[in-house]
PDB file of N, CA and C in Angstrom:
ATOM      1  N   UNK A   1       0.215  19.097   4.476  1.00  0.00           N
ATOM      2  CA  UNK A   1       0.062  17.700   4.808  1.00  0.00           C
ATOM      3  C   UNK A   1      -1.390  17.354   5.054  1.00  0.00           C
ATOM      4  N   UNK A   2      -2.055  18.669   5.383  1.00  0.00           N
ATOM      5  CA  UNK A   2      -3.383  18.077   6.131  1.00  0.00           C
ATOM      6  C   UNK A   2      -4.011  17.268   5.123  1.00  0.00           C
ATOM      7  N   UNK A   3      -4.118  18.436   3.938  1.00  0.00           N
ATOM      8  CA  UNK A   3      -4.926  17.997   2.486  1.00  0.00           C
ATOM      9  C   UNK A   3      -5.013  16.930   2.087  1.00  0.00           C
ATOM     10  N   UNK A   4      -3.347  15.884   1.980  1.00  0.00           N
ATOM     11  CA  UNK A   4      -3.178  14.929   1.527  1.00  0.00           C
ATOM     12  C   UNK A   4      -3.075  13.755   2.217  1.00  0.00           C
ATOM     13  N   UNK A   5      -3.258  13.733   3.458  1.00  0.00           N
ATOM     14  CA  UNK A   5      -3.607  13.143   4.735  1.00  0.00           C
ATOM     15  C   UNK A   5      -4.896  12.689   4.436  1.00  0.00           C
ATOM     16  N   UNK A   6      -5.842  13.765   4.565  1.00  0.00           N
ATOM     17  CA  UNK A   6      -7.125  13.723   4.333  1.00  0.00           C
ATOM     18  C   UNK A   6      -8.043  12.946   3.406  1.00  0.00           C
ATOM     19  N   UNK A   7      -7.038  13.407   2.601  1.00  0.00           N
ATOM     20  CA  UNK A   7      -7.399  12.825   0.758  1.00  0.00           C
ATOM     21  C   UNK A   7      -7.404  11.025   1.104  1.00  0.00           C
ATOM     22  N   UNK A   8      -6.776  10.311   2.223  1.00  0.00           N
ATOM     23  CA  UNK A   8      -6.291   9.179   1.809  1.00  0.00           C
ATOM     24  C   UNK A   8      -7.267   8.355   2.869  1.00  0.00           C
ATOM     25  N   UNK A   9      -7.225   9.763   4.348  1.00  0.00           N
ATOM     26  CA  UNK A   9      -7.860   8.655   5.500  1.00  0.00           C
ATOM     27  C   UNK A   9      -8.599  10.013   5.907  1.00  0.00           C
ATOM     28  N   UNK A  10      -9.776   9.433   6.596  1.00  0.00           N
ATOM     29  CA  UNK A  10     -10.595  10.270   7.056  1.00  0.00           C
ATOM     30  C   UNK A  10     -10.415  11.077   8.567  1.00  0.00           C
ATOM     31  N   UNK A  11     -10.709  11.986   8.882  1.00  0.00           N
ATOM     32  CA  UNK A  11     -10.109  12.366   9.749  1.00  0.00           C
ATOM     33  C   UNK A  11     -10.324  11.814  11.302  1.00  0.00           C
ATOM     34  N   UNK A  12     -11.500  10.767  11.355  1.00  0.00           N
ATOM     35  CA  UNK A  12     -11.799  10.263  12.624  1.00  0.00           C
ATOM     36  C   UNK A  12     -10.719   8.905  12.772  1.00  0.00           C
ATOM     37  N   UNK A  13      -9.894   8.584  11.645  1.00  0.00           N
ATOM     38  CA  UNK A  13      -9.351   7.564  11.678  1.00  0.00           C
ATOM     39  C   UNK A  13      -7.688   7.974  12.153  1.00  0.00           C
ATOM     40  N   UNK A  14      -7.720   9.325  11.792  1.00  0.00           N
ATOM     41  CA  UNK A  14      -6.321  10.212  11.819  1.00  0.00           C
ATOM     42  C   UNK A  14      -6.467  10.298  13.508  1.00  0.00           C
ATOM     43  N   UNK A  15      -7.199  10.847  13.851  1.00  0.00           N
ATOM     44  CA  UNK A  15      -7.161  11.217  15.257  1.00  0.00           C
ATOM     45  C   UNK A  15      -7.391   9.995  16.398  1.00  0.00           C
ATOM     46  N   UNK A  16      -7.950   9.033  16.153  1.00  0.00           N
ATOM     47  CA  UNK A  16      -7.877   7.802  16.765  1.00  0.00           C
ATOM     48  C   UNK A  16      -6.481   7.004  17.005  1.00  0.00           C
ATOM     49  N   UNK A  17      -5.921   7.424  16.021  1.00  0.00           N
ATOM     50  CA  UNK A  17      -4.739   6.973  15.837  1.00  0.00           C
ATOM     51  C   UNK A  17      -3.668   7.913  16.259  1.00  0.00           C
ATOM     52  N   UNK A  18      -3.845   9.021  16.419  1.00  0.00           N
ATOM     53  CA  UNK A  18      -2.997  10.337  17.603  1.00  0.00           C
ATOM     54  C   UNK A  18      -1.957  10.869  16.104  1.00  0.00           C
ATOM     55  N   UNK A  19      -2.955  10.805  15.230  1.00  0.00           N
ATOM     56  CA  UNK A  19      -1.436  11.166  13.677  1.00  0.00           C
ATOM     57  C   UNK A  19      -2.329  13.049  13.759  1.00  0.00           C
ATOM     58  N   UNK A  20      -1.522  13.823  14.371  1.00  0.00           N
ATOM     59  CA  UNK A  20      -2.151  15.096  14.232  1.00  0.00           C
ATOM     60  C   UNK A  20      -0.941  16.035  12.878  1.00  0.00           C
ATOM     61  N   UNK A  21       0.307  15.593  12.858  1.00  0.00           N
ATOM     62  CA  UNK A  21       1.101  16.246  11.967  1.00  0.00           C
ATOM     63  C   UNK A  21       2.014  14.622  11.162  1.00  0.00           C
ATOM     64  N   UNK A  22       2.771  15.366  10.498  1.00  0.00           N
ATOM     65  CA  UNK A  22       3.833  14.799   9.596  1.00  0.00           C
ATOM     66  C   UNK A  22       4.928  14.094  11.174  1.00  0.00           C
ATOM     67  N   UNK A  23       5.080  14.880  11.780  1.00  0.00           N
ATOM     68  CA  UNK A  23       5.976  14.008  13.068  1.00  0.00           C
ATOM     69  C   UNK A  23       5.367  12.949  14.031  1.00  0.00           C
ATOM     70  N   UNK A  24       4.218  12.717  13.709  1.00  0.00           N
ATOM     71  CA  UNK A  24       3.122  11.880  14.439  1.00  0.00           C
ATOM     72  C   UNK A  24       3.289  10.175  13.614  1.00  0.00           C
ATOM     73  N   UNK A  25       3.703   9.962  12.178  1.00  0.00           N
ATOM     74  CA  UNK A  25       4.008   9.355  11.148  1.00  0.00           C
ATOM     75  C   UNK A  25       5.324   8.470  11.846  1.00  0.00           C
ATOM     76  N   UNK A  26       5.218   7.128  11.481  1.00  0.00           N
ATOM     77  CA  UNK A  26       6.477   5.741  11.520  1.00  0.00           C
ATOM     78  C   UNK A  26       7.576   6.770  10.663  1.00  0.00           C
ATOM     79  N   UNK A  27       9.152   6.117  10.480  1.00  0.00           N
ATOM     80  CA  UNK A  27       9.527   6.800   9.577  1.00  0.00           C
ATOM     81  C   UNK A  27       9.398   5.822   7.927  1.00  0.00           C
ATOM     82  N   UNK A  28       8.891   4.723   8.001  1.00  0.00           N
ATOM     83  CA  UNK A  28       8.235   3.912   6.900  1.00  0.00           C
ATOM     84  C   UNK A  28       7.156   4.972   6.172  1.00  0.00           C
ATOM     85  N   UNK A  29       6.227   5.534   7.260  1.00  0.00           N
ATOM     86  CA  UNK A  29       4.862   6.580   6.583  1.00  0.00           C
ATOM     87  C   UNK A  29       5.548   7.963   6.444  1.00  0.00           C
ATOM     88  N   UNK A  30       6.198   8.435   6.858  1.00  0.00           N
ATOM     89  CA  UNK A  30       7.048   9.439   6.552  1.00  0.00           C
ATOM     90  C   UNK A  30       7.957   9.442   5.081  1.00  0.00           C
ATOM     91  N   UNK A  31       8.306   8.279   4.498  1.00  0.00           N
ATOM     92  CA  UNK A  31       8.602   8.274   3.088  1.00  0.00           C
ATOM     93  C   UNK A  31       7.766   7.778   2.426  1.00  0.00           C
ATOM     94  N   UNK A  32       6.942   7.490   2.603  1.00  0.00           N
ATOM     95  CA  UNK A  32       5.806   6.992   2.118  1.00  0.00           C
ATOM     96  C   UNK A  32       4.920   8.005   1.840  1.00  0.00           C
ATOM     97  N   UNK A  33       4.647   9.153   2.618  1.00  0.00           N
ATOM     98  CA  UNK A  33       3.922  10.221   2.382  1.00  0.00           C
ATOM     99  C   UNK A  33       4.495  11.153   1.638  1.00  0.00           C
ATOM    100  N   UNK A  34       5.957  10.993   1.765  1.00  0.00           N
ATOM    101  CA  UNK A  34       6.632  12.757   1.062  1.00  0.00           C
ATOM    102  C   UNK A  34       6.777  11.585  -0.451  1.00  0.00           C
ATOM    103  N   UNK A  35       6.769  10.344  -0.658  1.00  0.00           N
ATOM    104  CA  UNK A  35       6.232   9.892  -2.035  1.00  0.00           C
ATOM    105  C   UNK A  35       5.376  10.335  -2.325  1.00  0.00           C
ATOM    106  N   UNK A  36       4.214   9.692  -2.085  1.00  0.00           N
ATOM    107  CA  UNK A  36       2.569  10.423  -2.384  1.00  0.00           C
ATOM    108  C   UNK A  36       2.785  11.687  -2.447  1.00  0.00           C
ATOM    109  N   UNK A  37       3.221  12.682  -1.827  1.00  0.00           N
ATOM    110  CA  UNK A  37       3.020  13.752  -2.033  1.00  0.00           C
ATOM    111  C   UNK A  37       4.186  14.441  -3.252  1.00  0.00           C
ATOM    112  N   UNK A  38       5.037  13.576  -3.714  1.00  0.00           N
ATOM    113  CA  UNK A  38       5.387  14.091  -4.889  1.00  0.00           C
ATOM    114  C   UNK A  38       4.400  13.874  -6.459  1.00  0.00           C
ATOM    115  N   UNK A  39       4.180  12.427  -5.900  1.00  0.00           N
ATOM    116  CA  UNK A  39       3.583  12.008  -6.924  1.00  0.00           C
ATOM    117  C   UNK A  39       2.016  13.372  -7.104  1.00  0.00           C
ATOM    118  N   UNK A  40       1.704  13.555  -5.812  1.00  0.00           N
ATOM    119  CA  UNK A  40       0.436  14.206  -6.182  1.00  0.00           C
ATOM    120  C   UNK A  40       0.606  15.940  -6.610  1.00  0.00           C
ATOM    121  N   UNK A  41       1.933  16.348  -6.589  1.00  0.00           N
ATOM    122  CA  UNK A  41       2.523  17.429  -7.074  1.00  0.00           C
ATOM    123  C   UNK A  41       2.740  17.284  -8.905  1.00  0.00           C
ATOM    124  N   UNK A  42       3.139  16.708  -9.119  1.00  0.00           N
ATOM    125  CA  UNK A  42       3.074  16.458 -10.481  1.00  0.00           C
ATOM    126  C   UNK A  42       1.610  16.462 -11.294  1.00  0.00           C
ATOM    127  N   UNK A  43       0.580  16.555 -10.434  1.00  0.00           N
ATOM    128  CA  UNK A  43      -0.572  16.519 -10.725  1.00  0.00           C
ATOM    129  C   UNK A  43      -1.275  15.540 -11.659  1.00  0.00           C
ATOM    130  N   UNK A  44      -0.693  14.071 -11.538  1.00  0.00           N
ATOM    131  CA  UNK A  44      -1.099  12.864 -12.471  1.00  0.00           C
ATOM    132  C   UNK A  44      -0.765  11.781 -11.538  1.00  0.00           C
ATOM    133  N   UNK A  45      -1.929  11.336 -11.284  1.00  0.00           N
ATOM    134  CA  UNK A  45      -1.685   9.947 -10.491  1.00  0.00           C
ATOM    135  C   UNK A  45      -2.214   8.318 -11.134  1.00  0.00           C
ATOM    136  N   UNK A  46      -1.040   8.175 -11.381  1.00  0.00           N
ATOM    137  CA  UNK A  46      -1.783   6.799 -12.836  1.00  0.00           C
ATOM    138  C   UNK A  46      -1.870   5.812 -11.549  1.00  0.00           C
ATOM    139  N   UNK A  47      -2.996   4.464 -11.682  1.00  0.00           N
ATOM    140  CA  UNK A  47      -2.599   3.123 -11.365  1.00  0.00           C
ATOM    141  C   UNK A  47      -1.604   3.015 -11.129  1.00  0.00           C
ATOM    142  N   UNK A  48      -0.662   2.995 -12.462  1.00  0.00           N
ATOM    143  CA  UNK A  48       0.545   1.785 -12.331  1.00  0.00           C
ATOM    144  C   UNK A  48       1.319   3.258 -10.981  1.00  0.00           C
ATOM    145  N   UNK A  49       1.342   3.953 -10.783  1.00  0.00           N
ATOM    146  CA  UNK A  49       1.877   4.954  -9.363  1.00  0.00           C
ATOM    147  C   UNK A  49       1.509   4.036  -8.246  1.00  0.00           C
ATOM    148  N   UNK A  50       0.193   3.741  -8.117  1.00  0.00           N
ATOM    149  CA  UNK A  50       0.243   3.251  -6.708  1.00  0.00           C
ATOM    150  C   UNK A  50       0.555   1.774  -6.932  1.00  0.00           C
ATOM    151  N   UNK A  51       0.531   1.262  -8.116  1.00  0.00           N
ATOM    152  CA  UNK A  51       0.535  -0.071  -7.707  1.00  0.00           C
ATOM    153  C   UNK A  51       2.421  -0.004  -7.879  1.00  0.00           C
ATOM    154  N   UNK A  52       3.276   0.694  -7.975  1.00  0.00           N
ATOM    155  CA  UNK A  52       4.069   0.290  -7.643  1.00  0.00           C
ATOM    156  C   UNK A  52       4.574   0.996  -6.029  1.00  0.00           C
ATOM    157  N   UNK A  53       3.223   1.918  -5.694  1.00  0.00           N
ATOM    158  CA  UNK A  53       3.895   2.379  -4.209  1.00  0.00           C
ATOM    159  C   UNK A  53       3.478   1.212  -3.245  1.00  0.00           C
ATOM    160  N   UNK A  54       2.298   0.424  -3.873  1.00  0.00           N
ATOM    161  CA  UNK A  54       1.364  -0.557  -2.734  1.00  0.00           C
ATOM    162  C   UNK A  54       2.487  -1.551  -3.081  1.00  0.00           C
ATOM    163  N   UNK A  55       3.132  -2.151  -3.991  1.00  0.00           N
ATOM    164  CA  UNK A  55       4.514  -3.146  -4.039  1.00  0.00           C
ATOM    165  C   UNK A  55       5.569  -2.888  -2.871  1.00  0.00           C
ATOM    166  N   UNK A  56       6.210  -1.515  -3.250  1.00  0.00           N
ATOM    167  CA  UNK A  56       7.499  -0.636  -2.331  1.00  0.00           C
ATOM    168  C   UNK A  56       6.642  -1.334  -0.874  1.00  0.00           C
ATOM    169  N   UNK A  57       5.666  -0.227  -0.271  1.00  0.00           N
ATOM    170  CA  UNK A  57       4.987  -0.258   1.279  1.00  0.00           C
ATOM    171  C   UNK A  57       5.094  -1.964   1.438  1.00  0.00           C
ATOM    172  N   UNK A  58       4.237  -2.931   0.521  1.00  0.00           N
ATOM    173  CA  UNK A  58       4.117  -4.386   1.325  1.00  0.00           C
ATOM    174  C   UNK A  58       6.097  -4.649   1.051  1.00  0.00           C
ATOM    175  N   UNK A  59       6.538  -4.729   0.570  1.00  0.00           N
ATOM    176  CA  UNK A  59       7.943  -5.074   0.941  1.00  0.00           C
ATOM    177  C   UNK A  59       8.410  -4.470   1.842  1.00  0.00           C
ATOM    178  N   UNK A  60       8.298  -3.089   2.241  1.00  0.00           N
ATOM    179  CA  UNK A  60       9.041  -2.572   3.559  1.00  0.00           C
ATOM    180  C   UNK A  60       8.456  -3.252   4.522  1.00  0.00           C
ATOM    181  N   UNK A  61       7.239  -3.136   5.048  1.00  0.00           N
ATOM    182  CA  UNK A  61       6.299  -3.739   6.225  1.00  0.00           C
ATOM    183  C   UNK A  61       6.625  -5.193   6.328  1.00  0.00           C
ATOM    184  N   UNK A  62       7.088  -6.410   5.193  1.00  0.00           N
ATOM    185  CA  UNK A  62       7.624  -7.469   4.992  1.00  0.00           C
ATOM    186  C   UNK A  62       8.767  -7.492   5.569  1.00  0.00           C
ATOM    187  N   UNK A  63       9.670  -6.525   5.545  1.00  0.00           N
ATOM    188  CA  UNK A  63      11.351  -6.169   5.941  1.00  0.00           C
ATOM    189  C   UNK A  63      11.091  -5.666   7.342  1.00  0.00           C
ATOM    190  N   UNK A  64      10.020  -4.867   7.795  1.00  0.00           N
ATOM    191  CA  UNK A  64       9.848  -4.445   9.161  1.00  0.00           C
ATOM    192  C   UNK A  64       9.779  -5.773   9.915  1.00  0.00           C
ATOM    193  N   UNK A  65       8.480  -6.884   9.727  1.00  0.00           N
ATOM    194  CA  UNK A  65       8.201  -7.838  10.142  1.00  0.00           C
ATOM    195  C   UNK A  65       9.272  -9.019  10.723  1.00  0.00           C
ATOM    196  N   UNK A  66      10.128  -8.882   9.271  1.00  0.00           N
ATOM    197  CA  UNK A  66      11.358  -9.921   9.676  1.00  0.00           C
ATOM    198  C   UNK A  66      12.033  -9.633  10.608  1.00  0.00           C
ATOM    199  N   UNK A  67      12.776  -8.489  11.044  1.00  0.00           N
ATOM    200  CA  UNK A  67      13.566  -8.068  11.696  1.00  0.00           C
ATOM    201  C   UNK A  67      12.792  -7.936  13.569  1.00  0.00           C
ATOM    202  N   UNK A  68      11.368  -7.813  12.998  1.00  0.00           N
ATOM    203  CA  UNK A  68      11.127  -7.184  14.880  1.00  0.00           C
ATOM    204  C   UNK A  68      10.950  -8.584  15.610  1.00  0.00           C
ATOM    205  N   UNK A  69      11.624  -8.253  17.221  1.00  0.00           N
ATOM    206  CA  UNK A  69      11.951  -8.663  18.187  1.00  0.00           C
ATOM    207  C   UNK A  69       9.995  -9.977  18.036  1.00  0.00           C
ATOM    208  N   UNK A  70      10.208 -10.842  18.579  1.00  0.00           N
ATOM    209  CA  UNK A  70       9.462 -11.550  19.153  1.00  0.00           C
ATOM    210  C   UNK A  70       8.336 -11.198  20.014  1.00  0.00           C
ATOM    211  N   UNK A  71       7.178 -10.891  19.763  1.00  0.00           N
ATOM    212  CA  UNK A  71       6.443 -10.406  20.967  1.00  0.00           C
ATOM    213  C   UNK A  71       6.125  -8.854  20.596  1.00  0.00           C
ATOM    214  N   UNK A  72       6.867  -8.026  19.803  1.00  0.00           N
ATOM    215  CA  UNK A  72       6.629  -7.125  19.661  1.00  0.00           C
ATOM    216  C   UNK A  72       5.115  -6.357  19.496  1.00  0.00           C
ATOM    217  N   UNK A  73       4.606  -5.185  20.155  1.00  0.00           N
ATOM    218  CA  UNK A  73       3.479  -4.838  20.468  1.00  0.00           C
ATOM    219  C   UNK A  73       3.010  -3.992  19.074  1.00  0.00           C
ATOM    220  N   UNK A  74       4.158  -3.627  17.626  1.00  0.00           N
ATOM    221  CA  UNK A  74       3.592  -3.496  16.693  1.00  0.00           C
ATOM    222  C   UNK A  74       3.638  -4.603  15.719  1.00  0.00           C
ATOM    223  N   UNK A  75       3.373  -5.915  16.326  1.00  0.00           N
ATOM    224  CA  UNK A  75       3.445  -6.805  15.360  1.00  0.00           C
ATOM    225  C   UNK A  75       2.018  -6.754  14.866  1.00  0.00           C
ATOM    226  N   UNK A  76       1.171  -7.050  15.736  1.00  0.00           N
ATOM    227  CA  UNK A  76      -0.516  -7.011  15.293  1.00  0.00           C
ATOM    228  C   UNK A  76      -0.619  -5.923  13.908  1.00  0.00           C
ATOM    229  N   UNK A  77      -0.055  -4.356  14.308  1.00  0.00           N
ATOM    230  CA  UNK A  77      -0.615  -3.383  13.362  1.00  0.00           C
ATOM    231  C   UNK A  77       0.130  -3.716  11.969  1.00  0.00           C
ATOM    232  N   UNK A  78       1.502  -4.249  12.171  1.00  0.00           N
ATOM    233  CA  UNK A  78       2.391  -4.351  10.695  1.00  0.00           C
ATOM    234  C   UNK A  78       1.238  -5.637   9.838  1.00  0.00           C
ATOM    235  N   UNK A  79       1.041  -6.361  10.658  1.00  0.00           N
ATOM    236  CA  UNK A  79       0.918  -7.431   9.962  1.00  0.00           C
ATOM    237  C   UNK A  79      -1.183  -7.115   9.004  1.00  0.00           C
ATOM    238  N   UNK A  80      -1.569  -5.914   9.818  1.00  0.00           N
ATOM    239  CA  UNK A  80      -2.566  -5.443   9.409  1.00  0.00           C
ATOM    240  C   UNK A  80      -2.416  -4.919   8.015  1.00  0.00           C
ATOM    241  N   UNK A  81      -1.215  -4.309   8.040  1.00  0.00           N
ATOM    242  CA  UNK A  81      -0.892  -3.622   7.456  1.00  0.00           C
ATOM    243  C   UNK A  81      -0.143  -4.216   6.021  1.00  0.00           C
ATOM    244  N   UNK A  82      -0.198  -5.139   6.173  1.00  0.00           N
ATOM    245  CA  UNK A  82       0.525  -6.266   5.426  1.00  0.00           C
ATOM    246  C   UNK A  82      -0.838  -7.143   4.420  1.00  0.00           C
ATOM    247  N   UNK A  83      -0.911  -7.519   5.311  1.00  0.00           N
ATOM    248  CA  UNK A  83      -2.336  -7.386   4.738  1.00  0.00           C
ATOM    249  C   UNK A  83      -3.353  -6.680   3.655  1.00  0.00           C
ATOM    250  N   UNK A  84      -3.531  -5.720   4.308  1.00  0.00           N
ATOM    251  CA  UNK A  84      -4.092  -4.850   3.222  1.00  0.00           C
ATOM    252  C   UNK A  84      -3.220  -4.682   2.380  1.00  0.00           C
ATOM    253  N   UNK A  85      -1.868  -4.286   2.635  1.00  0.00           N
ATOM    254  CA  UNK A  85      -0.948  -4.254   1.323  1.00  0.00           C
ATOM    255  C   UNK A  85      -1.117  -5.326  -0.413  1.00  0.00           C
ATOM    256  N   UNK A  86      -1.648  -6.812   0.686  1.00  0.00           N
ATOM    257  CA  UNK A  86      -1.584  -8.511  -0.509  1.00  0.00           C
ATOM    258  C   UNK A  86      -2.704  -8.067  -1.050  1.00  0.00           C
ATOM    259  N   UNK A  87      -4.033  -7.578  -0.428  1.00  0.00           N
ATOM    260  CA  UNK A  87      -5.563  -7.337  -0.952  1.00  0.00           C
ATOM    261  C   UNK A  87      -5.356  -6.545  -1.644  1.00  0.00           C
ATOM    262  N   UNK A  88      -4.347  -5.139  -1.620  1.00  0.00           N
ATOM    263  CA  UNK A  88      -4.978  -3.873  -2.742  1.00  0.00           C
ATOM    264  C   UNK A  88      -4.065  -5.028  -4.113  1.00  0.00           C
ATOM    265  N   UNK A  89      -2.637  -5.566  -3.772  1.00  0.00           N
ATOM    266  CA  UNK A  89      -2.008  -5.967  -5.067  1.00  0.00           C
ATOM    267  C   UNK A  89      -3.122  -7.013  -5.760  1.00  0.00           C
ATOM    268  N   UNK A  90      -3.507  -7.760  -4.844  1.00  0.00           N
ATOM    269  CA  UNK A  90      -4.774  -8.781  -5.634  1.00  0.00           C
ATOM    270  C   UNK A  90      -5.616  -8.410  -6.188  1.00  0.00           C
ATOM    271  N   UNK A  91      -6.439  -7.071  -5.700  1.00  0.00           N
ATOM    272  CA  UNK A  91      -7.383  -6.598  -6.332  1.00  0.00           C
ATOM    273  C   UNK A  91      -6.660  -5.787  -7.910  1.00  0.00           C
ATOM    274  N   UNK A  92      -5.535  -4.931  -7.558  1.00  0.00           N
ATOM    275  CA  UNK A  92      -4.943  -4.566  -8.968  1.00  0.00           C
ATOM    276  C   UNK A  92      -4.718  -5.582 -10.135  1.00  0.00           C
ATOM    277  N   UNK A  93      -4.237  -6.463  -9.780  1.00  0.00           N
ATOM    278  CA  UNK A  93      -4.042  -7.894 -10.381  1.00  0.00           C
ATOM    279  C   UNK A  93      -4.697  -8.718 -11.107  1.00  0.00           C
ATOM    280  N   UNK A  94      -5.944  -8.233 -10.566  1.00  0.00           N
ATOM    281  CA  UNK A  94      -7.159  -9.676 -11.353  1.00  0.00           C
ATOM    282  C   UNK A  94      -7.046  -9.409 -12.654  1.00  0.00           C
ATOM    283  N   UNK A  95      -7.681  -7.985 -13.159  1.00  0.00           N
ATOM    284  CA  UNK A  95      -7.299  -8.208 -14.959  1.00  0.00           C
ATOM    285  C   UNK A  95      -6.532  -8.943 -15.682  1.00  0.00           C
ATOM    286  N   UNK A  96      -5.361  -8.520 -15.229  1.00  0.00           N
ATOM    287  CA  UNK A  96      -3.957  -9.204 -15.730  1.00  0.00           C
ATOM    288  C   UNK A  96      -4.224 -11.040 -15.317  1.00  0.00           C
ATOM    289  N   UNK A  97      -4.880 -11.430 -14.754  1.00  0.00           N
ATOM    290  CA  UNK A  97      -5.082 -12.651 -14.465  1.00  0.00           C
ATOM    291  C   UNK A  97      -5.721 -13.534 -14.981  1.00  0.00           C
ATOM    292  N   UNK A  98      -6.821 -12.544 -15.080  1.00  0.00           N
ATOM    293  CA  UNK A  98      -7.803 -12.900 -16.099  1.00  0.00           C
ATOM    294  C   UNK A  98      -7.780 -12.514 -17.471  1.00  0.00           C
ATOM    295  N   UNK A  99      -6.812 -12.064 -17.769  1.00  0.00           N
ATOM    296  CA  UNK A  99      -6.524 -12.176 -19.495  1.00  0.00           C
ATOM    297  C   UNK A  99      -5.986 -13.173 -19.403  1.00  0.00           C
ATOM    298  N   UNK A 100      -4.770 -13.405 -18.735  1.00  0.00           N
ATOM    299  CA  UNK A 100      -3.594 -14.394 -18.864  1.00  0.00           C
ATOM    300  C   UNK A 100      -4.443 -15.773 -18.673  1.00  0.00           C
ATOM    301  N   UNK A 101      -6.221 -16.037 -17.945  1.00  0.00           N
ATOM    302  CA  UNK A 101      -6.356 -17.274 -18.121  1.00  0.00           C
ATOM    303  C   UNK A 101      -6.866 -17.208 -19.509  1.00  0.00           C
ATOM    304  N   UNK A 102      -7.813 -16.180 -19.817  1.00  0.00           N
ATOM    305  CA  UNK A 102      -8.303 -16.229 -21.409  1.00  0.00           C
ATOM    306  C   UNK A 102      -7.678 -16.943 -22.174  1.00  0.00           C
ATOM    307  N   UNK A 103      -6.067 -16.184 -22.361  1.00  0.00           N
ATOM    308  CA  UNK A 103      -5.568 -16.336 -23.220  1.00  0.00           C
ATOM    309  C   UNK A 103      -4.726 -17.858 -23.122  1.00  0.00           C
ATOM    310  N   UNK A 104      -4.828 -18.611 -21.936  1.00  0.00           N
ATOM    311  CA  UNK A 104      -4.186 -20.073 -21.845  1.00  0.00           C
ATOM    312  C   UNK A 104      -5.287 -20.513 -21.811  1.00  0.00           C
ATOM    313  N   UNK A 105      -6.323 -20.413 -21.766  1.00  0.00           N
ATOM    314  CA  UNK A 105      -7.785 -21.105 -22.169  1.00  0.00           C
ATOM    315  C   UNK A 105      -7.914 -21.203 -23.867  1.00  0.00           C
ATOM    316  N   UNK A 106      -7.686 -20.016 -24.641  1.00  0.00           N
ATOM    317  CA  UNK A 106      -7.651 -20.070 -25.899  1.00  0.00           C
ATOM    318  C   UNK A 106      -7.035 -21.109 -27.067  1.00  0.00           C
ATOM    319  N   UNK A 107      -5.621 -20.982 -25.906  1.00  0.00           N
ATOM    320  CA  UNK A 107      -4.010 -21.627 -26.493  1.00  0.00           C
ATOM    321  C   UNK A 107      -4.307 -23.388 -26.552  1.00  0.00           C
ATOM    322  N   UNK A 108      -5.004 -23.711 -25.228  1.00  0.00           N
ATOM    323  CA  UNK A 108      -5.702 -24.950 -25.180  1.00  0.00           C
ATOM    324  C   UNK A 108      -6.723 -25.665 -25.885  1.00  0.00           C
ATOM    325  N   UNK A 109      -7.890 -24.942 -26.361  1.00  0.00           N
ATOM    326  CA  UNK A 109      -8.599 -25.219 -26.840  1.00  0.00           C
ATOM    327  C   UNK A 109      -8.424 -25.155 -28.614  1.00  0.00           C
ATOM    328  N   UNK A 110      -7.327 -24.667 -28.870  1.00  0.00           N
ATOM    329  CA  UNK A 110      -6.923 -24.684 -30.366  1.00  0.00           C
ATOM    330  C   UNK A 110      -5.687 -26.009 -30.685  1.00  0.00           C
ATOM    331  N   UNK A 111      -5.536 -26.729 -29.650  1.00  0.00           N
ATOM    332  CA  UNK A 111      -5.092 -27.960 -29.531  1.00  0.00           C
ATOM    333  C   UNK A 111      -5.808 -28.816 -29.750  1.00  0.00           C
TER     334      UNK A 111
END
C-alpha cells in the first residue's frame, strides 16, 4: 500500500491527515484504492482509467453529501473533495470541448 499511497500523495500530506495504513482510509478510499491498485497491477494506466475512476469518486462523494446529517463535521472535507473531483473532470474535458466548438464553429460558417 505504501508504494501506491505514495505514488498519489506525498507523504507529509499522508501523515497530517493520520492515514498511516489501508485501515486509516473512509470505506469510499478503501474501494477506491484496492481500484487503483488493480488498475496499477495490470501495469497500464490509460486516461480514459482515471477519468472514469475521477467520474465513479465525484458521484460517490455526491451520494455521500446527499445523505449526511445537517451540520455534519465531514461536510467541509466531502465537499473539498467534490470539488477537486468537477476540476480534474473539467480539466480532462477541455479537448473534447474544444473540438466540439471547432467543429460547430465550422458547421456555421459553411452556412
Amino acid at each position: 500500500m505504501e508504494d501506491l499511497l505514495q505514488t498519489l500523495f506525498p507523504k507529509e500530506y499522508l501523515d497530517k491527515e493520520g492515514i498511516r495504513d489501508f485501515d486509516d482510509l473512509l470505506p469510499d478510499e478503501q474501494g477506491s484504492y484496492l481500484e487503483m491498485l488493480k488498475i496499477q497491477e495490470q501495469a497500464v494506466l490509460t486516461i480514459d482509467d482515471v477519468k472514469k475512476h475521477v467520474t465513479a469518486m465525484r458521484q460517490q462523494v455526491e451520494y455521500e453529501l446527499a445523505k449526511m446529517p445537517e451540520g455534519d463535521k465531514r461536510n467541509g472535507f466531502y465537499k473539498a473533495r467534490l470539488l477537486n473531483y468537477l476540476l480534474f473532470e473539467n480539466l480532462f474535458n477541455r479537448p473534447e470541448k474544444a473540438k466540439q466548438m471547432l467543429k460547430s464553429y465550422s458547421q456555421r460558417k459553411k452556412l
